[in-house]
Protein backbone atom coordinates (compact mmCIF):
# COMPACT_ATOMS: atom_id res chain seq x y z
CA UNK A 1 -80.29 23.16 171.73
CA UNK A 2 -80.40 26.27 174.05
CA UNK A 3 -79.99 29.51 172.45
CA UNK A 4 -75.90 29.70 173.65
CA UNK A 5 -75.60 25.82 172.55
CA UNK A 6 -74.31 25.22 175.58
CA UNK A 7 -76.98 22.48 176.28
CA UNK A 8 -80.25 20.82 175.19
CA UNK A 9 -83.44 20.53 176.90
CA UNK A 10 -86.85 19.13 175.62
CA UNK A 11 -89.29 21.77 174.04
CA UNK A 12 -92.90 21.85 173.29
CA UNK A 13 -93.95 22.24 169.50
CA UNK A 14 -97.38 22.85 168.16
CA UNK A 15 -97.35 23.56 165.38
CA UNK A 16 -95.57 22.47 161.46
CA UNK A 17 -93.12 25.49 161.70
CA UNK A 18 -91.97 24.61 164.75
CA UNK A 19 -90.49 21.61 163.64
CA UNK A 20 -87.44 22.40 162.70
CA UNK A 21 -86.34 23.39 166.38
CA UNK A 22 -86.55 19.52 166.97
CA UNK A 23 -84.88 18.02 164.07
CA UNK A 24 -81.26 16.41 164.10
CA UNK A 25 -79.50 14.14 166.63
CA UNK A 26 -78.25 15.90 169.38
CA UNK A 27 -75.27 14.03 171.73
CA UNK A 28 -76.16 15.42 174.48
CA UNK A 29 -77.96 14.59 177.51
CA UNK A 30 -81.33 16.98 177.55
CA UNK A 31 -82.67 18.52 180.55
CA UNK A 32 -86.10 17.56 180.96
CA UNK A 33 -87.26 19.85 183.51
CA UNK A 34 -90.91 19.75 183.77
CA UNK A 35 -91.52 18.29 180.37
CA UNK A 36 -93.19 15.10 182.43
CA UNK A 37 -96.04 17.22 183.97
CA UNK A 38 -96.51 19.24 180.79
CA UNK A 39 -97.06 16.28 178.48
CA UNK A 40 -99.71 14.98 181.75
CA UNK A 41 -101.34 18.42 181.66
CA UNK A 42 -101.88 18.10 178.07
CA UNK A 43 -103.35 14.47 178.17
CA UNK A 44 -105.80 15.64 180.24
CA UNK A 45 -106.55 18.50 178.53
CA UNK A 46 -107.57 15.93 175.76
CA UNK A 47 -105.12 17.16 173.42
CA UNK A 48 -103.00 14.27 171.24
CA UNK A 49 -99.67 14.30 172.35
CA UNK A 50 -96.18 12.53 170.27
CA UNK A 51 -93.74 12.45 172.92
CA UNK A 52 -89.82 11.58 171.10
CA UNK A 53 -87.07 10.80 172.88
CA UNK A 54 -84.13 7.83 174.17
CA UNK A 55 -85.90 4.56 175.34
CA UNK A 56 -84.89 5.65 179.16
CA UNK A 57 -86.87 9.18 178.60
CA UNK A 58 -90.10 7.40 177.26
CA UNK A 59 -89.63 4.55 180.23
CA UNK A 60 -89.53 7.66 182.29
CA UNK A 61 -92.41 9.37 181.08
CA UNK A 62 -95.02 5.90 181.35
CA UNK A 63 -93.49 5.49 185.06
CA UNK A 64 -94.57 9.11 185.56
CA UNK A 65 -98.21 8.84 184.30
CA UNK A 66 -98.14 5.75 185.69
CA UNK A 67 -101.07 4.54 183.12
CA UNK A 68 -101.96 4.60 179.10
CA UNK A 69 -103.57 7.25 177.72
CA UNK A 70 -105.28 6.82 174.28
CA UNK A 71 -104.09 10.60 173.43
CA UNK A 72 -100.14 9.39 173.50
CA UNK A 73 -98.23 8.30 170.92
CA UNK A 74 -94.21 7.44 172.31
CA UNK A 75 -91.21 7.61 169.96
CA UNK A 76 -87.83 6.73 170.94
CA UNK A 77 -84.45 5.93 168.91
CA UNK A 78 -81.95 3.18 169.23
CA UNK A 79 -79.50 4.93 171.52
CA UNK A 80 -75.73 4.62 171.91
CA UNK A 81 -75.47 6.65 174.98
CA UNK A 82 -76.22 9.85 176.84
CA UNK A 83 -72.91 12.16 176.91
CA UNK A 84 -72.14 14.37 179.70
CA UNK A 85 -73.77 18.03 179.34
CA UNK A 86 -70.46 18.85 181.63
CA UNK A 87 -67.93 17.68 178.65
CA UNK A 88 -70.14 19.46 176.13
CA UNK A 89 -70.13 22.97 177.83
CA UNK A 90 -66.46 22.21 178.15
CA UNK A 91 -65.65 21.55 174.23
CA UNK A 92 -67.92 24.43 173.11
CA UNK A 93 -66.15 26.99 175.18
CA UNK A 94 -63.01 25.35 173.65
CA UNK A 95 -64.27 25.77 170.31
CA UNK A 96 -65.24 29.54 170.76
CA UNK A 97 -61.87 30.24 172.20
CA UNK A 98 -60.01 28.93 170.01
CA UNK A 99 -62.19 29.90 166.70
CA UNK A 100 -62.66 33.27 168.33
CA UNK A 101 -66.57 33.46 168.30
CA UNK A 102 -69.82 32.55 170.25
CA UNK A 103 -71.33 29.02 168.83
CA UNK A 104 -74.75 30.19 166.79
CA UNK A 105 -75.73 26.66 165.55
CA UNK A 106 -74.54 23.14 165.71
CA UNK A 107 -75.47 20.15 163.55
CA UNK A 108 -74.00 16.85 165.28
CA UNK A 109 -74.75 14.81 162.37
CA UNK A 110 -74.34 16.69 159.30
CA UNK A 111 -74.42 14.76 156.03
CA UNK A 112 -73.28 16.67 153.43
CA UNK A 113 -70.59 15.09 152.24
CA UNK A 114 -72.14 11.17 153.08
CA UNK A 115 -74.69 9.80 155.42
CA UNK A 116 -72.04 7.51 156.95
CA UNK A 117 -69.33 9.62 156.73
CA UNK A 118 -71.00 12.61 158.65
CA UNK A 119 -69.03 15.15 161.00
CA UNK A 120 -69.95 18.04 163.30
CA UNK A 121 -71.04 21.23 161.36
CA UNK A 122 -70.81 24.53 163.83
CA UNK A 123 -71.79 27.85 163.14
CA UNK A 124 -69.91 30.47 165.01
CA UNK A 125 -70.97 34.40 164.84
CA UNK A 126 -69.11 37.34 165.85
CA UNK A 127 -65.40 36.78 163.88
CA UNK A 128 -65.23 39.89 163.48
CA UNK A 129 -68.52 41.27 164.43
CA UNK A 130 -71.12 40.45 162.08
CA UNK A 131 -69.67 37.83 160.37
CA UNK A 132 -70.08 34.08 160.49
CA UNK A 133 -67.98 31.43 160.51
CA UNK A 134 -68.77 27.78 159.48
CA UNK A 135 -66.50 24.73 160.63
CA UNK A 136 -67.07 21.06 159.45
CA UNK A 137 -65.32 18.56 161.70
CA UNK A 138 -65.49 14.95 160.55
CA UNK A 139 -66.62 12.57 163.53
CA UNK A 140 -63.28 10.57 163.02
CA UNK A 141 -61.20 14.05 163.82
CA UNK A 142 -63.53 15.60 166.12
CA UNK A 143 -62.14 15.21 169.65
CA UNK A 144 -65.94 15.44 171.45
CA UNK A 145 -67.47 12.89 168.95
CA UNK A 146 -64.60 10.58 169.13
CA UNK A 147 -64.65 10.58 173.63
CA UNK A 148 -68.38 10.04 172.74
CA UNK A 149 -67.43 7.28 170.43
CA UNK A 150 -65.07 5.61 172.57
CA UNK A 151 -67.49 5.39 175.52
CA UNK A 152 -65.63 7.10 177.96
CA UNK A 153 -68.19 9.80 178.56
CA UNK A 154 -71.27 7.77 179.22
CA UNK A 155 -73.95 8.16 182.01
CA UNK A 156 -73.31 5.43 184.48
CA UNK A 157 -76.74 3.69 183.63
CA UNK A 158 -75.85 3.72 179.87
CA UNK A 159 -73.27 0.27 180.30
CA UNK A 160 -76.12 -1.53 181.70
CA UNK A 161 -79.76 -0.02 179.78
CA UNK A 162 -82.67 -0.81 181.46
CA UNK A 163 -84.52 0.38 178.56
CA UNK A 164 -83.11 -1.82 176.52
CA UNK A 165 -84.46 -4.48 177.85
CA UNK A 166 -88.10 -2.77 179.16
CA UNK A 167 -89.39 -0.82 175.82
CA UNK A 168 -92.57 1.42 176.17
CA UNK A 169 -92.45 2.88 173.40
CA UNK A 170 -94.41 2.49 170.10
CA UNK A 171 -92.18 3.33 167.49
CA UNK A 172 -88.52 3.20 167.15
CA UNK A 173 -86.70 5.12 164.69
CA UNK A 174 -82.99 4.66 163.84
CA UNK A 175 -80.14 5.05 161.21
CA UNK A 176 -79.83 1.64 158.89
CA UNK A 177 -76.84 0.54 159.43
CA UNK A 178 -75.95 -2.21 157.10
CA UNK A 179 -78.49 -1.54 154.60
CA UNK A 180 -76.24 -3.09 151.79
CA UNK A 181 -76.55 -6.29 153.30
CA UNK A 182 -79.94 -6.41 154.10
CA UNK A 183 -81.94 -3.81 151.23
CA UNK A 184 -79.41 -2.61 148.96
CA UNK A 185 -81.98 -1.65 146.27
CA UNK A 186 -83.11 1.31 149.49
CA UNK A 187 -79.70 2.89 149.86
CA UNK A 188 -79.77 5.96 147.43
CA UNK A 189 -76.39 7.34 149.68
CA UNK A 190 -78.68 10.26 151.40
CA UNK A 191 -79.65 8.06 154.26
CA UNK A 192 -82.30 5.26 155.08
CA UNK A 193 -83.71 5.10 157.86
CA UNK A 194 -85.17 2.16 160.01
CA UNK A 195 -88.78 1.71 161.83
CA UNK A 196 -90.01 -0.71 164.66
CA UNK A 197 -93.37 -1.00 165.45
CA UNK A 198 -93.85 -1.60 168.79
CA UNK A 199 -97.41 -1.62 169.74
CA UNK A 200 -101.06 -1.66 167.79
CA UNK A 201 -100.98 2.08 168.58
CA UNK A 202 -97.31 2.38 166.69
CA UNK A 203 -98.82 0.71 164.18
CA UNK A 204 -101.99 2.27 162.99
CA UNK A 205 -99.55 5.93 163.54
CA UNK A 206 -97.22 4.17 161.16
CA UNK A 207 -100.29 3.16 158.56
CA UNK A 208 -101.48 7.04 158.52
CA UNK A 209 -98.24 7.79 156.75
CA UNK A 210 -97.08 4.71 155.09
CA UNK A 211 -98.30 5.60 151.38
CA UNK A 212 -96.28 8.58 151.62
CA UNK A 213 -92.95 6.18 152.41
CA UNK A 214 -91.04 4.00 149.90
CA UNK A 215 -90.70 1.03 151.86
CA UNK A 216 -89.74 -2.59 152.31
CA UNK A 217 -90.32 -4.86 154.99
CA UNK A 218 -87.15 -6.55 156.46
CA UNK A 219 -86.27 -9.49 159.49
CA UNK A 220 -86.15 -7.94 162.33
CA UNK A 221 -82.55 -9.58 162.65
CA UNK A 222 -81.39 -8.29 159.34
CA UNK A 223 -82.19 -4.77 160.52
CA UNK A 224 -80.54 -4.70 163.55
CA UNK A 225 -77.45 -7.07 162.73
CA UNK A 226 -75.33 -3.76 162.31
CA UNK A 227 -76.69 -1.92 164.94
CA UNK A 228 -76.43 -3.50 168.80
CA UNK A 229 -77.62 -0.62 170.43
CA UNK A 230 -81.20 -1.83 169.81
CA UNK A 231 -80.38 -4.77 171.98
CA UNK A 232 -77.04 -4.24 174.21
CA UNK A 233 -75.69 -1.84 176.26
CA UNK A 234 -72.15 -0.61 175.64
CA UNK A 235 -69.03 -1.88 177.30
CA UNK A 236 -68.00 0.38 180.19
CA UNK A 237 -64.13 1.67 179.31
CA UNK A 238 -61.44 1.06 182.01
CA UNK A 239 -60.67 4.50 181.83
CA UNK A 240 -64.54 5.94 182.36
CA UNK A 241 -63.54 7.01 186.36
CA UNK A 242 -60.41 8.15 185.52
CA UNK A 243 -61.61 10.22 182.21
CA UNK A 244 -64.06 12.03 184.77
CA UNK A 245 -62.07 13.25 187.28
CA UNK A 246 -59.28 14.11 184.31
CA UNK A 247 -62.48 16.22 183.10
CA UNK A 248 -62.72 18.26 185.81
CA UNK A 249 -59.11 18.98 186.21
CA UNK A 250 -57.83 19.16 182.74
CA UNK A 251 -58.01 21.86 179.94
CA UNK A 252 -59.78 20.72 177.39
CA UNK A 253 -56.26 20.85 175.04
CA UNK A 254 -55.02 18.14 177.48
CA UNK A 255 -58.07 15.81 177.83
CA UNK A 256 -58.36 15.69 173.81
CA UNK A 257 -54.47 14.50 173.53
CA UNK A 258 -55.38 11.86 176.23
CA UNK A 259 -58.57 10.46 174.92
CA UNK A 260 -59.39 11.83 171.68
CA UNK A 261 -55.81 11.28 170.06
CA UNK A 262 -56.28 8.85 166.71
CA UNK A 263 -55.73 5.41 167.11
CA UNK A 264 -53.23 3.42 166.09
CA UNK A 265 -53.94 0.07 164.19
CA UNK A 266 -51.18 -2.30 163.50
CA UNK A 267 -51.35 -4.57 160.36
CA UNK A 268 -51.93 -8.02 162.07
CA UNK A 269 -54.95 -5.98 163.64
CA UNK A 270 -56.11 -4.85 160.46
CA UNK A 271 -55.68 -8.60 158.86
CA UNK A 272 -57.55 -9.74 161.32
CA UNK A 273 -60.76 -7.69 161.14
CA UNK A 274 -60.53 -8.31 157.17
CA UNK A 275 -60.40 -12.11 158.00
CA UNK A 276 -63.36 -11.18 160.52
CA UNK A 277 -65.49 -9.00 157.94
CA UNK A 278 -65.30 -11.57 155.59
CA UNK A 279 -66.71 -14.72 157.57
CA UNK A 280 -69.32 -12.52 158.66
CA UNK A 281 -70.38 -11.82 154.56
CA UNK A 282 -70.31 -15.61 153.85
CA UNK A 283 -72.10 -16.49 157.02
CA UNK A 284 -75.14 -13.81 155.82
CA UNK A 285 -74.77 -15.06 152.06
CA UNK A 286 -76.08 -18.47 153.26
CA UNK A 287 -78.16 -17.49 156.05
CA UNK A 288 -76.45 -17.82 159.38
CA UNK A 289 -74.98 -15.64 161.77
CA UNK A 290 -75.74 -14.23 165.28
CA UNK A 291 -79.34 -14.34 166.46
CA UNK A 292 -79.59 -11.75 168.56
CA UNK A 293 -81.68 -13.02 170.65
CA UNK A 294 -85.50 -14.80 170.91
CA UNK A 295 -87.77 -11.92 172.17
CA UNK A 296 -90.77 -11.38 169.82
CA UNK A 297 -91.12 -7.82 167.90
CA UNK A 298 -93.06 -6.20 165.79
CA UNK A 299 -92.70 -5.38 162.36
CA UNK A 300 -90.06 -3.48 161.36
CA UNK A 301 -89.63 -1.34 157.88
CA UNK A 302 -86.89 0.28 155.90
CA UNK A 303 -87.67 4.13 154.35
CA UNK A 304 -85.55 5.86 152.67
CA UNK A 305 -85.32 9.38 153.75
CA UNK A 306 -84.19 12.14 151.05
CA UNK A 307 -84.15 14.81 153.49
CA UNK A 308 -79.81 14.68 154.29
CA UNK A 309 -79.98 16.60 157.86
CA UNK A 310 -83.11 15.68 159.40
């Protein structure tokens, strides 16, 4: 994040201590800026470059060198979406307003409390001066996380991914959803995290570290059966146009009642997903279900992670 966590751009690390500047999902759209040329000035330099980011940044980045360089390694993440920069300006001024403070820190996926459960930790300085104040907003209550949730604030490209049907990159690295179906024996409740090897070059990255892992080898369908984003693009809401131009002319107060307001579930709805969870159980306890589709991968691994807020 920039230093007023306004927005997020990429940055260049070199070295371990750096590291930390990078760590934690962001929902934000970065500014690249001239992060392209850099990484290109670097190849050629010789030096060995790990570029991380969403499938449509990496896809980006090979279009722009427009060849392979031996000195590259590419890591992106399943990806849900990139969220307007404008709407997250917006909801951090609202926050300092109405906490009375400038932001200092923000952790969009802090897992305290539960890995699944996570919620929006912010760190806001100056209430009065020289003191700090820390908020914890779960994702379910927090009006920016539930618009991103809810699709409405999307880029336009995001309801119809390119990248996730072209992938460049040679690892993938993701949250495992549905562990407890597929690997229960690797959930530990701190998080467990999910690896596809894309390419030789993914793979002989992933073997340098692999006896440092605890790992098991899953289907590549039972590791993404719970997460979609690996494969489809998100439905575009009816209300995306309108939700952008109420953006623009709406306090934040009055977009949040609009679009961030909890939603109702009536019991017949809530029946029916019950009756809908529990085919889906009996269809995995004897091996069906969806295939999600016949492309060929490589192999993908579970690891579980002890490290709660990386």
């Amino acid at each position: 994040m920039a230093d007023d966590c306004y927005s997020a751009e990429f940055t260049r690390v070199t070295d371990i201590a750096g590291l930390v500047w990078i760590r934690g999902s962001k929902y934000i759209q970065a500014k690249v800026g001239n992060t392209y040329k850099r990484v290109k000035d670097d190849l050629l330099a010789g030096k060995q470059v790990l570029f991380s980011g969403t499938g449509c940044q990496v896809n980006g980045l090979k279009n722009f060198l427009g060849k392979e360089y031996d000195n590259l390694l590419c890591v992106d993440v399943i990806c849900h979406g990139a969220p307007s920069p404008a709407l997250w300006k917006k909801y951090a001024e609202y926050q300092e307003k109405k906490n009375g403070g400038r932001l200092k820190s923000i952790n969009f996926r802090c897992k305290d409390d539960s890995w699944t459960d996570f919620g929006m930790k912010e760190v806001l300085a100056g209430i009065p001066q020289g003191e700090a104040k820390q908020l914890y907003i779960s994702k379910d209550k927090d009006p920016y996380m539930q618009m991103f949730l809810r699709d409405y604030c999307l880029r336009p490209s995001c309801y119809d991914c390119v990248a996730k049907k072209v992938k460049m990159a040679d690892l993938t690295i993701a949250d495992f959803w549905g562990i407890n179906d597929a690997a229960p024996e690797m959930n530990d409740g701190n998080g467990t995290s999910l690896i596809l090897i894309r390419t030789d070059k993914g793979m002989k990255a992933f073997e340098t570290v692999s006896n440092k892992l605890k790992l098991k080898e899953v289907a590549y369908e039972d590791g993404v059966r719970s997460n979609p984003a690996e494969y489809k693009s998100c439905r575009r809401p009816s209300q995306r146009d309108t939700f952008f131009e109420d953006m623009d002319a709406m306090e934040f107060e009055e977009l949040e009642k609009k679009y961030a307001s909890p939603i109702k579930v009536t019991f017949k709805s809530r029946v029916k997903r019950k009756i809908k969870n529990t085919i889906k159980s009996a269809l995995r306890a004897i091996g069906g279900g969806q295939r999600v589709n016949d492309m060929e991968y490589g192999l993908l691994f579970v690891f579980d992670c002890q490290e709660k807020n990386r």
